[in-house]
Each structure stands twice: as C-alpha cells, then as structure tokens.
PDB file of N, CA and C in Angstrom:
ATOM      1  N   UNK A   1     -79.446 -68.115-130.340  1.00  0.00           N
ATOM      2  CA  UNK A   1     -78.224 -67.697-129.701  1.00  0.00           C
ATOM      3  C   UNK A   1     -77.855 -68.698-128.620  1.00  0.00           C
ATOM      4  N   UNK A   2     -77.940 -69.983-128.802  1.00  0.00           N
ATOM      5  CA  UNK A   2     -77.518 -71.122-127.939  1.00  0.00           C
ATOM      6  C   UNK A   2     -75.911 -71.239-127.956  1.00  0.00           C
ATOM      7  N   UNK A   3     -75.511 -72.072-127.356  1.00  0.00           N
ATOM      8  CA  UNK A   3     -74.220 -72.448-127.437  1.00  0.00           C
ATOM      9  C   UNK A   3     -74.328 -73.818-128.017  1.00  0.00           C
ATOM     10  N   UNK A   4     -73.166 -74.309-129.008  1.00  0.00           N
ATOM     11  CA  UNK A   4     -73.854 -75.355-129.990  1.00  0.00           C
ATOM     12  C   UNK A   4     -72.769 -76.774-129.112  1.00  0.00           C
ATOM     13  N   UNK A   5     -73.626 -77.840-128.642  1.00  0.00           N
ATOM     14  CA  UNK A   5     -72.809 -78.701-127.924  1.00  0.00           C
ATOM     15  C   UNK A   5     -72.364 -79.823-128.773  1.00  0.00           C
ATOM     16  N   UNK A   6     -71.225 -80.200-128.125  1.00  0.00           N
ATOM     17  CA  UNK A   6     -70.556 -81.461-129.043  1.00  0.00           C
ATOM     18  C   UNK A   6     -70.871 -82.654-127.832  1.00  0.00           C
ATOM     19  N   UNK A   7     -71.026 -83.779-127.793  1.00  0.00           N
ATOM     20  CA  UNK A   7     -70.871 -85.056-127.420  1.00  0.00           C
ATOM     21  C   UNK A   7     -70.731 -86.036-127.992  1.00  0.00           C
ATOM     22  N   UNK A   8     -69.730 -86.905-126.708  1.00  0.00           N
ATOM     23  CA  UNK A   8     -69.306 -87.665-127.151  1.00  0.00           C
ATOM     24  C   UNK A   8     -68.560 -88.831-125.966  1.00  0.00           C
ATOM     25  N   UNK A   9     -68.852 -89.933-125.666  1.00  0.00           N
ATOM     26  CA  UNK A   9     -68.451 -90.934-125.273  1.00  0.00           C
ATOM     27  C   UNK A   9     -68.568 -90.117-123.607  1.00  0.00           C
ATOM     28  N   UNK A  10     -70.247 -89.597-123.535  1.00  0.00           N
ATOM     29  CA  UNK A  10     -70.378 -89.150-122.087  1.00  0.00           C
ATOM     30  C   UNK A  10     -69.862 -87.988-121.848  1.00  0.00           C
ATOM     31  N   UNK A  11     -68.894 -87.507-122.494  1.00  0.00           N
ATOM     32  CA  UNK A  11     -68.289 -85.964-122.319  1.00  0.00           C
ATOM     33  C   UNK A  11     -68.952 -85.000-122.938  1.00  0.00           C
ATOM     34  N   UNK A  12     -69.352 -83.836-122.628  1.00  0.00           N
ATOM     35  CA  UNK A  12     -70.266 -82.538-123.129  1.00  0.00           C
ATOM     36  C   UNK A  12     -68.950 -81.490-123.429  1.00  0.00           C
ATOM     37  N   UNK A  13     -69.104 -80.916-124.318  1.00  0.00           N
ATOM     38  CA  UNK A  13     -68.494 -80.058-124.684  1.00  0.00           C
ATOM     39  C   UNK A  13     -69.004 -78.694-125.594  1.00  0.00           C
ATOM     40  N   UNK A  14     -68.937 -77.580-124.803  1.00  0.00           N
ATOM     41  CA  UNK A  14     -69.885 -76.401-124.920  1.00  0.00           C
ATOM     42  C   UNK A  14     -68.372 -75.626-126.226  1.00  0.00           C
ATOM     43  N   UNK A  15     -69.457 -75.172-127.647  1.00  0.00           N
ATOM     44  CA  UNK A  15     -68.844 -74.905-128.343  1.00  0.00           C
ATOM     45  C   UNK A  15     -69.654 -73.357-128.562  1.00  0.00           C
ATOM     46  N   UNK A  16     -68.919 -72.908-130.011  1.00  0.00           N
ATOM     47  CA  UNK A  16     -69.498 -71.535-130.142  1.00  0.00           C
ATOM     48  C   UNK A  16     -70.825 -71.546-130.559  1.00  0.00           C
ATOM     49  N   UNK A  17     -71.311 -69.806-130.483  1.00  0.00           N
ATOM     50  CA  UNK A  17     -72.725 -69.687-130.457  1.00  0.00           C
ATOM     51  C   UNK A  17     -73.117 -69.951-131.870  1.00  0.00           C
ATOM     52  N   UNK A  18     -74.324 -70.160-132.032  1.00  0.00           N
ATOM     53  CA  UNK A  18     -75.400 -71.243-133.080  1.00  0.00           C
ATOM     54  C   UNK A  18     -75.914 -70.036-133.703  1.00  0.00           C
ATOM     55  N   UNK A  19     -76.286 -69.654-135.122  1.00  0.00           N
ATOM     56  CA  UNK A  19     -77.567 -69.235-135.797  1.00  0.00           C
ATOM     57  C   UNK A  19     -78.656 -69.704-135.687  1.00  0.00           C
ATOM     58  N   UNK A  20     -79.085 -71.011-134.728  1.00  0.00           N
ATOM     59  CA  UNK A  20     -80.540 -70.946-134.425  1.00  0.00           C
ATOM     60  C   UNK A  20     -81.071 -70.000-133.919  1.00  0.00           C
ATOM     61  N   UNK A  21     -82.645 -70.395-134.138  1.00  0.00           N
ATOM     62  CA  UNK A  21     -83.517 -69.203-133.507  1.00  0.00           C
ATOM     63  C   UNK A  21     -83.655 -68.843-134.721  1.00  0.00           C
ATOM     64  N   UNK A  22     -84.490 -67.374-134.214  1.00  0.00           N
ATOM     65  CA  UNK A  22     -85.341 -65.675-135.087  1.00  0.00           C
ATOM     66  C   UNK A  22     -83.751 -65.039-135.363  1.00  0.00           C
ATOM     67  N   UNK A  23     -83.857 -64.804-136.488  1.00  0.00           N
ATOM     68  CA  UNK A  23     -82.803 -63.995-136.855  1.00  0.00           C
ATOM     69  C   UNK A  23     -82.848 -62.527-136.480  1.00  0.00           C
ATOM     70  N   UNK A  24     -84.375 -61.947-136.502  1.00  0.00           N
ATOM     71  CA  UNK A  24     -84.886 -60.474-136.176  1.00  0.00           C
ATOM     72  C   UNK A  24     -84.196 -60.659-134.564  1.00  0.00           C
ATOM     73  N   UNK A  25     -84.875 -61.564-133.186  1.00  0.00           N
ATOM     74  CA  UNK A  25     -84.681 -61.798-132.711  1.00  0.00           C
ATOM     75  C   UNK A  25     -83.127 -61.442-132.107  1.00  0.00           C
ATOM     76  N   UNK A  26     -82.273 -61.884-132.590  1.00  0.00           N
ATOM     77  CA  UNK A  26     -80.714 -62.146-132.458  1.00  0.00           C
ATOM     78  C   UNK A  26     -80.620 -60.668-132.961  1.00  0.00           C
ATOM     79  N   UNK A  27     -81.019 -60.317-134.046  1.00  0.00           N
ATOM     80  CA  UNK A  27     -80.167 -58.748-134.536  1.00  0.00           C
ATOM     81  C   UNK A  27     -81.056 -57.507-133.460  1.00  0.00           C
ATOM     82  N   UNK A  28     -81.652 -57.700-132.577  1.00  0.00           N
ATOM     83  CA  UNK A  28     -82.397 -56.983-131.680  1.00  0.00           C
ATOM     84  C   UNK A  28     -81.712 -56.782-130.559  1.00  0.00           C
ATOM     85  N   UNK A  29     -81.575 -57.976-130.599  1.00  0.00           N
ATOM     86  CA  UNK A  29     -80.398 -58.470-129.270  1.00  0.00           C
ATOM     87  C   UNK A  29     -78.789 -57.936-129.279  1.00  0.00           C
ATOM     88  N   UNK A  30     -78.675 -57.653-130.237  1.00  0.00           N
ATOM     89  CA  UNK A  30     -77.564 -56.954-130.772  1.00  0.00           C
ATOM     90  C   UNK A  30     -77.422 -55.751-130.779  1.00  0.00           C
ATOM     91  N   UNK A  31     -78.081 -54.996-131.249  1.00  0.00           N
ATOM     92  CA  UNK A  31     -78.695 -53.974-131.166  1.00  0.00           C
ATOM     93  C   UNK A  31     -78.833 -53.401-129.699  1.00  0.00           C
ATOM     94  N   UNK A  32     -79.990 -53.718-129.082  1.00  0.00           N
ATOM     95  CA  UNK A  32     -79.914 -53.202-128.035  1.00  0.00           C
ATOM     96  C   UNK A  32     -78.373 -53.548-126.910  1.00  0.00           C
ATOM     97  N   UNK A  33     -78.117 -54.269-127.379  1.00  0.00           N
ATOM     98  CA  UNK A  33     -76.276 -54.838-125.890  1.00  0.00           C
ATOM     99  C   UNK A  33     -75.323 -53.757-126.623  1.00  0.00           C
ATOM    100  N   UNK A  34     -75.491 -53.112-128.158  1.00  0.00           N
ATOM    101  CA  UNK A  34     -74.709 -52.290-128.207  1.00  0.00           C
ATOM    102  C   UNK A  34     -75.170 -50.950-127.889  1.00  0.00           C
ATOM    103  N   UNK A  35     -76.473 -50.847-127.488  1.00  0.00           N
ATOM    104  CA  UNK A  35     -76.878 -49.560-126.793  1.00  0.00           C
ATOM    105  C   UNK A  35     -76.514 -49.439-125.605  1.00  0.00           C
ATOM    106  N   UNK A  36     -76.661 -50.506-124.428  1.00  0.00           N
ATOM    107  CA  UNK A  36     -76.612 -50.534-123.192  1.00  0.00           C
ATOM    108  C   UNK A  36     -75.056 -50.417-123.421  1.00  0.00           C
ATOM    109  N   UNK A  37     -73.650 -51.057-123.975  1.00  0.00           N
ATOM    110  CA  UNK A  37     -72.753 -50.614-123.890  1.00  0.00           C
ATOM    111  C   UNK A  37     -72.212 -49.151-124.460  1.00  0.00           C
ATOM    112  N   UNK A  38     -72.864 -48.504-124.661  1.00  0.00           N
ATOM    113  CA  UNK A  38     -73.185 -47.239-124.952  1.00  0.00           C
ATOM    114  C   UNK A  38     -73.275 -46.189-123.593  1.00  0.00           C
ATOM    115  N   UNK A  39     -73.931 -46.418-122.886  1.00  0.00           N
ATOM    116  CA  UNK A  39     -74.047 -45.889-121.505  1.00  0.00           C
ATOM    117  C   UNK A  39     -73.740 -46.553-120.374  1.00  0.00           C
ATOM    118  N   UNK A  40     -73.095 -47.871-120.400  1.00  0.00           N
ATOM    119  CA  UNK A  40     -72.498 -48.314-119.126  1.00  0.00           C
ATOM    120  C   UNK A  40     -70.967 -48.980-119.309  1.00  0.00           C
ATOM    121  N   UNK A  41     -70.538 -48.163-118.698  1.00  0.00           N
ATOM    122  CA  UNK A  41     -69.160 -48.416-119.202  1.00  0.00           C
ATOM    123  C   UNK A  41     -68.448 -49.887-118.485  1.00  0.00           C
ATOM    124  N   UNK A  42     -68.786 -50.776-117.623  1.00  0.00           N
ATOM    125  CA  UNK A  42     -68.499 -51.900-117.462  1.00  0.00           C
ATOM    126  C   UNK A  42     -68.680 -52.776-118.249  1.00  0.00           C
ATOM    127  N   UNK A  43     -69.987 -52.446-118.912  1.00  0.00           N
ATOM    128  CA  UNK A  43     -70.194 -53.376-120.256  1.00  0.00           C
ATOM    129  C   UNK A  43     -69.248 -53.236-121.551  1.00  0.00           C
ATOM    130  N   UNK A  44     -69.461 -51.434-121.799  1.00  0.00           N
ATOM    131  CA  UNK A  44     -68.356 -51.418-122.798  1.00  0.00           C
ATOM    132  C   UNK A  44     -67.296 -51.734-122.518  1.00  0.00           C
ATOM    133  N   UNK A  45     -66.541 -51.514-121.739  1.00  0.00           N
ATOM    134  CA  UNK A  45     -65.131 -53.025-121.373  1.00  0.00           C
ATOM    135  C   UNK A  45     -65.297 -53.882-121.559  1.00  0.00           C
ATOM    136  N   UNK A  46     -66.175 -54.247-121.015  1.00  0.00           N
ATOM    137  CA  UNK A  46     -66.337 -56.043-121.312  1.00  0.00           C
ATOM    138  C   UNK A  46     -66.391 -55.979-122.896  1.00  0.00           C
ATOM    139  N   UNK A  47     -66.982 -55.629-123.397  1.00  0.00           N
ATOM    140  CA  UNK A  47     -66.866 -55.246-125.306  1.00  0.00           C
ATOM    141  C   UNK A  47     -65.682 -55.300-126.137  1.00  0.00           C
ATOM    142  N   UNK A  48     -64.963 -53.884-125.258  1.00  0.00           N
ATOM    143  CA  UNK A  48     -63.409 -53.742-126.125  1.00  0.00           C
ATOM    144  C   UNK A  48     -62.752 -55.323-125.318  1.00  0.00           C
ATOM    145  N   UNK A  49     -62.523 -55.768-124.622  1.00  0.00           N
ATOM    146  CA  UNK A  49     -61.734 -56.784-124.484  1.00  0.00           C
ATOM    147  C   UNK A  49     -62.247 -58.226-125.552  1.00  0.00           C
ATOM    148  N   UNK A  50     -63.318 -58.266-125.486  1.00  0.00           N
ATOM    149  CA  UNK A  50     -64.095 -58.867-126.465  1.00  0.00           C
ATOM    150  C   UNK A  50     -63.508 -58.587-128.234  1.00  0.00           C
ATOM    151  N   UNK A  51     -63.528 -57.358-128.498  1.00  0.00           N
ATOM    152  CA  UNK A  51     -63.252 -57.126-129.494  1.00  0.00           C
ATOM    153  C   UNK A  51     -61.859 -57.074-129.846  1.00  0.00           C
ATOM    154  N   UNK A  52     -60.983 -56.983-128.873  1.00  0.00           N
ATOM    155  CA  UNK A  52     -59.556 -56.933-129.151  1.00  0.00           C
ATOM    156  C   UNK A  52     -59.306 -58.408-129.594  1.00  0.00           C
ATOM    157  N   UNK A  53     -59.743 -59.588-129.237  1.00  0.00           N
ATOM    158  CA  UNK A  53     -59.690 -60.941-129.703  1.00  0.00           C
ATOM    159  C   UNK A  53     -60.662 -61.644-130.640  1.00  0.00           C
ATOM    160  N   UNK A  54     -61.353 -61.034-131.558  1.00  0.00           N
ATOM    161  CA  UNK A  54     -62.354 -61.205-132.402  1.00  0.00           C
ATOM    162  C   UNK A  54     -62.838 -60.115-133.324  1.00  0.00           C
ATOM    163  N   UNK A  55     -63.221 -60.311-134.169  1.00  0.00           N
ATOM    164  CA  UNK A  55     -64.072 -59.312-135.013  1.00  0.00           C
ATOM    165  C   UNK A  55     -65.277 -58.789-134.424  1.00  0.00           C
ATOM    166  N   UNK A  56     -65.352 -56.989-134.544  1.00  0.00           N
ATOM    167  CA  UNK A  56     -66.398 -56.448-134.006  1.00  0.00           C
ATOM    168  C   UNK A  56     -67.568 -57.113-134.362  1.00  0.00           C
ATOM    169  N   UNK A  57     -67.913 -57.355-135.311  1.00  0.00           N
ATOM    170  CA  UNK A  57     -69.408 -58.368-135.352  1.00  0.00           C
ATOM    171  C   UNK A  57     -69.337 -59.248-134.574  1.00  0.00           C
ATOM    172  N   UNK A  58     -68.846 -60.113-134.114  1.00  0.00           N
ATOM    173  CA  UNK A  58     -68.885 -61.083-133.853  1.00  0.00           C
ATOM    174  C   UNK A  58     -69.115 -60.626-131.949  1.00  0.00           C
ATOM    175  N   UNK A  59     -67.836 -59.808-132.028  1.00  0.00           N
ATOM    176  CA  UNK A  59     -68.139 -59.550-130.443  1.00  0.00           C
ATOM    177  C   UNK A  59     -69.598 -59.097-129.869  1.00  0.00           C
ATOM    178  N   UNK A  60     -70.491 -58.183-130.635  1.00  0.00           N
ATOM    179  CA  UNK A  60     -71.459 -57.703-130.741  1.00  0.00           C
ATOM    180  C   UNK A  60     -72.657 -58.864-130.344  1.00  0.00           C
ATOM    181  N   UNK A  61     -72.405 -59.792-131.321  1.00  0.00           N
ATOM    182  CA  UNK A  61     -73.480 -61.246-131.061  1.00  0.00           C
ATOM    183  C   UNK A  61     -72.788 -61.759-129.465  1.00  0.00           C
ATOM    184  N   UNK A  62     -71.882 -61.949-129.014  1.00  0.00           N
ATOM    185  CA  UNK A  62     -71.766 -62.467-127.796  1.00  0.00           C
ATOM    186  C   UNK A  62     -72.083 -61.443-127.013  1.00  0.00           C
ATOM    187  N   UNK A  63     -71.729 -60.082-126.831  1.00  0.00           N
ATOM    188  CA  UNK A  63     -72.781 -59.354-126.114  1.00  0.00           C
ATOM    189  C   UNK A  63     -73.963 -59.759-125.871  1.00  0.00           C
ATOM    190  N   UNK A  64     -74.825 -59.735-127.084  1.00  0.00           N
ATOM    191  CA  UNK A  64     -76.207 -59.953-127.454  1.00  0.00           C
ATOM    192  C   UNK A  64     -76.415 -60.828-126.817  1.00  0.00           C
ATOM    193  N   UNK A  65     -75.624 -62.098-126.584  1.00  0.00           N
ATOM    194  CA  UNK A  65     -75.691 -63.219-125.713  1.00  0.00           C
ATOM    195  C   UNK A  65     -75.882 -63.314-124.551  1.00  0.00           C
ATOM    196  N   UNK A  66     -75.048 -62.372-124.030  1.00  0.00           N
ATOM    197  CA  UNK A  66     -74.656 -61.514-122.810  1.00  0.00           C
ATOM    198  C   UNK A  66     -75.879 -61.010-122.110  1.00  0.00           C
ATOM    199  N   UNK A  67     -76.723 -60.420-122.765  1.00  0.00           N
ATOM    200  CA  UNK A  67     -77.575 -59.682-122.227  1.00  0.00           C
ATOM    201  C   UNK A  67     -78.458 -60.347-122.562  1.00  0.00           C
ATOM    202  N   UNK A  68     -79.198 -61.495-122.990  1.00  0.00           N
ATOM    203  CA  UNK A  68     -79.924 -62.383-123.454  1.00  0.00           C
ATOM    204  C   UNK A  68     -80.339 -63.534-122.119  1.00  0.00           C
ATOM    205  N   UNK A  69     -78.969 -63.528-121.555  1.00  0.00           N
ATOM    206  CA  UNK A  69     -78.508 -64.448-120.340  1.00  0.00           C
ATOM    207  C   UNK A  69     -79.359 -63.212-118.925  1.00  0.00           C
ATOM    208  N   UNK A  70     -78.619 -61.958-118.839  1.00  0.00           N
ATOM    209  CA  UNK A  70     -78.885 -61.607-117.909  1.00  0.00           C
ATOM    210  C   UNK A  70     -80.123 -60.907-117.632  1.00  0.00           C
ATOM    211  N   UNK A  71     -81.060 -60.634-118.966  1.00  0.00           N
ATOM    212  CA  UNK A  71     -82.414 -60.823-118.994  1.00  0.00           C
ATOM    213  C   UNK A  71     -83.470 -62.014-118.290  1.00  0.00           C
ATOM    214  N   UNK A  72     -82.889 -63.026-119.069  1.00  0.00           N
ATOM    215  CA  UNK A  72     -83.273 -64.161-118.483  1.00  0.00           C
ATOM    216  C   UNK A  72     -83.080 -64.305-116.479  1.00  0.00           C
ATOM    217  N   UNK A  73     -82.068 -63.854-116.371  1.00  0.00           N
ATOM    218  CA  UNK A  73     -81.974 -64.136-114.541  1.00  0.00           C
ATOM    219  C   UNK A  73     -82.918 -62.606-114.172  1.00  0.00           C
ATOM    220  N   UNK A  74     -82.802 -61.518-114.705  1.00  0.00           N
ATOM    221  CA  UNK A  74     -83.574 -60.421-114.285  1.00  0.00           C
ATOM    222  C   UNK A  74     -85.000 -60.986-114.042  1.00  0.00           C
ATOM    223  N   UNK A  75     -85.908 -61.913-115.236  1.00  0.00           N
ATOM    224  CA  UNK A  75     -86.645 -62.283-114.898  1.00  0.00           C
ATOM    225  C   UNK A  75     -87.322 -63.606-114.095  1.00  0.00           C
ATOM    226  N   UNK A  76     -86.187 -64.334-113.638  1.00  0.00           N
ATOM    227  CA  UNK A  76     -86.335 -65.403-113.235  1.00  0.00           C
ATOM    228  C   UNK A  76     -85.872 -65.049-111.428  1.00  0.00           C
ATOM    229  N   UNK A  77     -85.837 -64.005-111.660  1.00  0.00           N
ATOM    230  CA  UNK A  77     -85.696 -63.933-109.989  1.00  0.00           C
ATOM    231  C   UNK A  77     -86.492 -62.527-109.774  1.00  0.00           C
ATOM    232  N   UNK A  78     -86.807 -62.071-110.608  1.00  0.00           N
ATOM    233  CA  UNK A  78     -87.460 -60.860-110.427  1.00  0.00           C
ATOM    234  C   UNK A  78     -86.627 -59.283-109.733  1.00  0.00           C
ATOM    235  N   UNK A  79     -85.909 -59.431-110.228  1.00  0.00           N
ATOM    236  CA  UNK A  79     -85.160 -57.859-110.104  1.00  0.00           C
ATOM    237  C   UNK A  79     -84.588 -57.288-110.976  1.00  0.00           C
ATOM    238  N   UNK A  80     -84.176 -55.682-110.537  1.00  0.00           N
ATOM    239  CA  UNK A  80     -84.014 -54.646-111.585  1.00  0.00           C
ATOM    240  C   UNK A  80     -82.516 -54.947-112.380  1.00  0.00           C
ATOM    241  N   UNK A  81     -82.320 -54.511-113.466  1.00  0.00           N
ATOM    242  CA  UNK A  81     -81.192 -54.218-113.627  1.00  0.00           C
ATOM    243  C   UNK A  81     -80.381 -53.518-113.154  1.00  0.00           C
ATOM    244  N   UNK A  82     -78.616 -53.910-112.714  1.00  0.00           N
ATOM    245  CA  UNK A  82     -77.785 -53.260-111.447  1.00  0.00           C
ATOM    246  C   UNK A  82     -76.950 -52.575-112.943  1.00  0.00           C
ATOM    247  N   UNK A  83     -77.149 -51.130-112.988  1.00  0.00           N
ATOM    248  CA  UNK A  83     -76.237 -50.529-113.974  1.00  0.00           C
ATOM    249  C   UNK A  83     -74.707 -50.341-113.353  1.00  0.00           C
ATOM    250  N   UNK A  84     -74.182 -50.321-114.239  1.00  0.00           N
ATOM    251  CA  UNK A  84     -72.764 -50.090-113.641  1.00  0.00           C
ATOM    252  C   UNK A  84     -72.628 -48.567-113.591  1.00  0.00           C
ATOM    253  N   UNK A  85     -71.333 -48.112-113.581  1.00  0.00           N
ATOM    254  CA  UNK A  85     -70.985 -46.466-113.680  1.00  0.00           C
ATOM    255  C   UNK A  85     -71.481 -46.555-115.046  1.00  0.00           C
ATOM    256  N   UNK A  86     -71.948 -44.887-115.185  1.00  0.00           N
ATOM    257  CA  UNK A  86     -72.403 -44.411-116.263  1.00  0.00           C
ATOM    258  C   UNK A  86     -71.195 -44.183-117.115  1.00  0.00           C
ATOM    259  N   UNK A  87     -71.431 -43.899-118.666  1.00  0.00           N
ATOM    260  CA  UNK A  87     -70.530 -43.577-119.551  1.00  0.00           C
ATOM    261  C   UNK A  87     -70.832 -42.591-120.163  1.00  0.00           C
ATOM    262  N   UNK A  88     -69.980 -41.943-120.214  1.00  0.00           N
ATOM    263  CA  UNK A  88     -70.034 -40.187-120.689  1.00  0.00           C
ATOM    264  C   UNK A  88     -69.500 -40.203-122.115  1.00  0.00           C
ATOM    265  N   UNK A  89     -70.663 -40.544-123.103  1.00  0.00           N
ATOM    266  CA  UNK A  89     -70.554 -40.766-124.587  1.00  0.00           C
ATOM    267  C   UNK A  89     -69.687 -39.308-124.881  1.00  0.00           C
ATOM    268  N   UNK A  90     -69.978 -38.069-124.999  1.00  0.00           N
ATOM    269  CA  UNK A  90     -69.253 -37.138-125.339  1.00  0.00           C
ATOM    270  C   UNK A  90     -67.782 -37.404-125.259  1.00  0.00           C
ATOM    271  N   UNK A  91     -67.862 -37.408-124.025  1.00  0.00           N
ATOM    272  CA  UNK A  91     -66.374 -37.663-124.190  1.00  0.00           C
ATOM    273  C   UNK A  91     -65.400 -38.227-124.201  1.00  0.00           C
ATOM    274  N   UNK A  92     -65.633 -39.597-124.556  1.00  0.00           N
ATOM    275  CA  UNK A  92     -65.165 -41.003-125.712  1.00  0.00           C
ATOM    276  C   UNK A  92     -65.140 -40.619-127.053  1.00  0.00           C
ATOM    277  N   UNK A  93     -65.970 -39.853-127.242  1.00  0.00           N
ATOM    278  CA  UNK A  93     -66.611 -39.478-128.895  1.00  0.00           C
ATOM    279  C   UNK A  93     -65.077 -38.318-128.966  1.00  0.00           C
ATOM    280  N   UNK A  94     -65.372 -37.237-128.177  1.00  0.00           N
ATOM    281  CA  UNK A  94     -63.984 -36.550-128.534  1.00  0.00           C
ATOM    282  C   UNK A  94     -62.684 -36.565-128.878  1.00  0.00           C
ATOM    283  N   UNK A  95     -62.756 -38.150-127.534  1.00  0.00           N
ATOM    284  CA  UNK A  95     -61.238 -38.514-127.418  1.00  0.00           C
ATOM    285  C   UNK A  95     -61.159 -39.414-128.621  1.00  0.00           C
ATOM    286  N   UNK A  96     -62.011 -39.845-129.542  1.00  0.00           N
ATOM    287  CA  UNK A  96     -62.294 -41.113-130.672  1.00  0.00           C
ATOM    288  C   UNK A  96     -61.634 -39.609-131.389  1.00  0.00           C
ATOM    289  N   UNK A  97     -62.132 -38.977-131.767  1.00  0.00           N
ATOM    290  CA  UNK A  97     -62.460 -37.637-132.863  1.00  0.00           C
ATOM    291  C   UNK A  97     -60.793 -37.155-132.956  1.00  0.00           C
ATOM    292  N   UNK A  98     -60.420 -36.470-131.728  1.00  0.00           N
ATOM    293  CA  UNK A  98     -58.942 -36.287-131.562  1.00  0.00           C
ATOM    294  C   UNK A  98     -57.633 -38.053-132.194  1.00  0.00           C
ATOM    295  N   UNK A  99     -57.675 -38.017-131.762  1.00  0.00           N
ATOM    296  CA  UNK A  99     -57.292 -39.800-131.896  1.00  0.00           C
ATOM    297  C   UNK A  99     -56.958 -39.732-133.787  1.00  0.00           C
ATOM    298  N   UNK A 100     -58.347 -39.824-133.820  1.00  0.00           N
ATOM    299  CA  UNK A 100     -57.822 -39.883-135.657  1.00  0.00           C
ATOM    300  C   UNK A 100     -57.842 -38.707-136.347  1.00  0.00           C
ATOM    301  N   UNK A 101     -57.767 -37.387-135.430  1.00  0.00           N
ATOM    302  CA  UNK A 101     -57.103 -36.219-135.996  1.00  0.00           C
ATOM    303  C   UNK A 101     -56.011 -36.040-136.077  1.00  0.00           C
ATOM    304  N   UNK A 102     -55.225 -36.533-134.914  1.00  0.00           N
ATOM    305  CA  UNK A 102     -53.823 -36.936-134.436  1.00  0.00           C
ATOM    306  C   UNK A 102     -52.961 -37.843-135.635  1.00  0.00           C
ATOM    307  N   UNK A 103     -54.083 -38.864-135.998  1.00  0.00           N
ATOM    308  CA  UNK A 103     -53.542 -39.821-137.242  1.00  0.00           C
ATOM    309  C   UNK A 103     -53.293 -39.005-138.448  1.00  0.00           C
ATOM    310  N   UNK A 104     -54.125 -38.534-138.830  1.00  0.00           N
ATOM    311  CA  UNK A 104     -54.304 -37.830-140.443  1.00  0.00           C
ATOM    312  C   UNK A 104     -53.251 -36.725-140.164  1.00  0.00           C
ATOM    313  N   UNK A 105     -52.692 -36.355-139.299  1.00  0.00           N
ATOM    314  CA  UNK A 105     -51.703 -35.541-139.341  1.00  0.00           C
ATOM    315  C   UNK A 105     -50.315 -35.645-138.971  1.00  0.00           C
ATOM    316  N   UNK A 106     -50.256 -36.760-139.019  1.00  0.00           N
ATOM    317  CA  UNK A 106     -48.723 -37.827-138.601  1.00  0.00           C
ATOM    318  C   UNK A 106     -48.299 -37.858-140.148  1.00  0.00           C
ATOM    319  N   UNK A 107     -47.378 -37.818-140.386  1.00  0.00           N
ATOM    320  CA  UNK A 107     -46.946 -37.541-142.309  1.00  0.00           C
ATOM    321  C   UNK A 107     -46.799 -39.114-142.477  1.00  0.00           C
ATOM    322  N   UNK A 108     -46.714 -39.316-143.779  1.00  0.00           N
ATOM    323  CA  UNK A 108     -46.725 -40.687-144.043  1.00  0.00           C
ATOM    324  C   UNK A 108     -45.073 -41.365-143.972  1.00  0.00           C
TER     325      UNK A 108
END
C-alpha cells in the first residue's frame, strides 16, 4: 500500500497507491478502516467524500491507507488512538432503510 513514485529529471512525483506488498495484509487493512468507519463518524466522512469521487472499492483501499499511516505514527510516538465522536450505527441503518423505502415507492 505504498504510493507508486514517478521520477524524473530530479523532480519526484507521488502517484496512486501500488499492489505491492501481502495482499492478505492490504485486505485486513481494509477491512478493519471499514470497521473503525463504522463507529467513528469523522472517519466515515472522510469515506463518503472519498467515495463520492471514486468507486467504493477503491475508496476503501485508501482508507486502508489511511489507517495504515496513522498506525504507524500511533506507534512511532507511542500514543493511543484519539477517536472522534461516536457513530450511532442504528440510526444511519434506519435512515439507509427508510431512504430506499421512500424509493421503491416513488411510481416509475
């Protein structure tokens, strides 16, 4: 989950993220950044804005990235994770549930 660099004539240029690495690795990493955006709702923002300009997979791996990065400083300085406000899955889930009840009953 690197960022894949271009150079050239002394100039660095940071491009998109790489399939190097553990593939288990990366889909773990994924996995868990879509759990933690699950219960912290600063992250899940950061997500939907993510996803409004990309495909949900894709946003998912830069999460993964995301939290890959701030693992890394958690342990390189030695402190806890700062959660944001909590997220009240129920009732996202409702308002998701209503939402496309609302749809299926709009006539065609």
């Amino acid at each position: 989950m690197t960022a894949d660099l271009k150079e050239s004539a002394g100039r660095t240029q940071s491009g998109n993220i790489t399939k190097a690495g553990s593939a288990t690795l990366r889909w773990a990493l994924c996995q868990a950044a879509v759990t933690l955006c699950q219960s912290d709702a600063k992250q899940e923002a950061t997500r939907q804005r993510f996803i409004v300009r990309m495909p949900r997979a894709k946003a998912n791996v830069v999460m993964g990235r995301r939290l890959l990065c701030t693992l890394y400083a958690m342990i390189r300085d030695g402190k806890p994770y700062q959660c944001g406000e909590r997220r009240d899955r129920a009732k996202a889930a409702n308002k998701a549930k209503a939402k496309r009840r609302a749809r299926a009953l709009q006539p065609a």
